[in-house]
Protein backbone atom coordinates (compact mmCIF):
# COMPACT_ATOMS: atom_id res chain seq x y z
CA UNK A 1 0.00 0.00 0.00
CA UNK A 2 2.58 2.52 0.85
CA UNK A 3 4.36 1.95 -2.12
CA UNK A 4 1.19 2.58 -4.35
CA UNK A 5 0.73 5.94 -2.63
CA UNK A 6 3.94 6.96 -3.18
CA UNK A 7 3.92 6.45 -6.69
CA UNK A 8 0.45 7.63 -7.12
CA UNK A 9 1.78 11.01 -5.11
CA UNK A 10 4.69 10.89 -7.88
CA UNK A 11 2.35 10.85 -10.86
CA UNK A 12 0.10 13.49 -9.39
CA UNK A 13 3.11 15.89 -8.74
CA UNK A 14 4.49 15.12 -12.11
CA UNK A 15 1.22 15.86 -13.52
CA UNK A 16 1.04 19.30 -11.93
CA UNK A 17 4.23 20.10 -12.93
CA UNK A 18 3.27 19.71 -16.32
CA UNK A 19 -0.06 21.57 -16.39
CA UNK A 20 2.03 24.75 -15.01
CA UNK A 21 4.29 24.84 -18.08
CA UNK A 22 1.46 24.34 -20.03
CA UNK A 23 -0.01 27.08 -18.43
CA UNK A 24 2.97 29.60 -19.10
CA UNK A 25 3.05 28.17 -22.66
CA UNK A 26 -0.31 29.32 -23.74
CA UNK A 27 0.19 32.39 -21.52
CA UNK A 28 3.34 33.09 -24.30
CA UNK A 29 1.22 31.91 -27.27
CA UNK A 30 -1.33 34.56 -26.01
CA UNK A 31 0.86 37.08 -26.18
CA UNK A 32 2.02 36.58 -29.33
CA UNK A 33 -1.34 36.52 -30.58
CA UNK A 34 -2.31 39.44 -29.40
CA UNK A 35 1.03 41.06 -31.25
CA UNK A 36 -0.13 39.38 -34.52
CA UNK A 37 -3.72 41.07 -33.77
CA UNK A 38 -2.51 44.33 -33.46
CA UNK A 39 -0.12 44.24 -36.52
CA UNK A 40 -3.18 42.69 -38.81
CA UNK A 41 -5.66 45.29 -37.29
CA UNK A 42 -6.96 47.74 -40.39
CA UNK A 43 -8.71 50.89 -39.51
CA UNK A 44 -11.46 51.70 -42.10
CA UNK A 45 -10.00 54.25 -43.76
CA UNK A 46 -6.96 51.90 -44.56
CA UNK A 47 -9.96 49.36 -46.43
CA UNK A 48 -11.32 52.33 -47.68
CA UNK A 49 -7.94 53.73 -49.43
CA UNK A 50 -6.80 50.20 -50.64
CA UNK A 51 -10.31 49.51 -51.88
CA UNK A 52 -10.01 53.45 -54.02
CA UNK A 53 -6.83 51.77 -54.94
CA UNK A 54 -7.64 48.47 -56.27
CA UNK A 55 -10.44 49.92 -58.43
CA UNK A 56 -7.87 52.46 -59.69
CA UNK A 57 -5.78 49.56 -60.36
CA UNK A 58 -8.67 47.67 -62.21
CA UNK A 59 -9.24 50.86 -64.48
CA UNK A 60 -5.75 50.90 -65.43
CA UNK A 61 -5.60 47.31 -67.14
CA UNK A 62 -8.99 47.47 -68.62
């Protein structure tokens, strides 16, 4: 018995150890989610002005 607890108190340690650094992992991940966000954001006037472009662009080749 007391060597079942001890390796059940191993596996439950081990598995808490792991769920941390998952934990700080998708903290990081967040993060650089959040900096992909932010670079991808477009205002409307930016759709606006590449929209006024692209039909410029389209009266060009016709």
């Amino acid at each position: 018995m007391d060597l079942i607890t001890k390796f059940l108190l191993i596996v439950l340690i081990i598995s808490f150890l792991t769920m941390y650094l998952m934990n700080i992992r998708i903290k990081q991940l967040r993060s650089e989610l959040d900096d992909l966000r932010d670079r991808v954001t477009f205002t409307g006037e930016e759709l606006m002005r590449l929209a006024s472009d692209i039909e410029d662009f389209k009266r060009i080749q016709i």
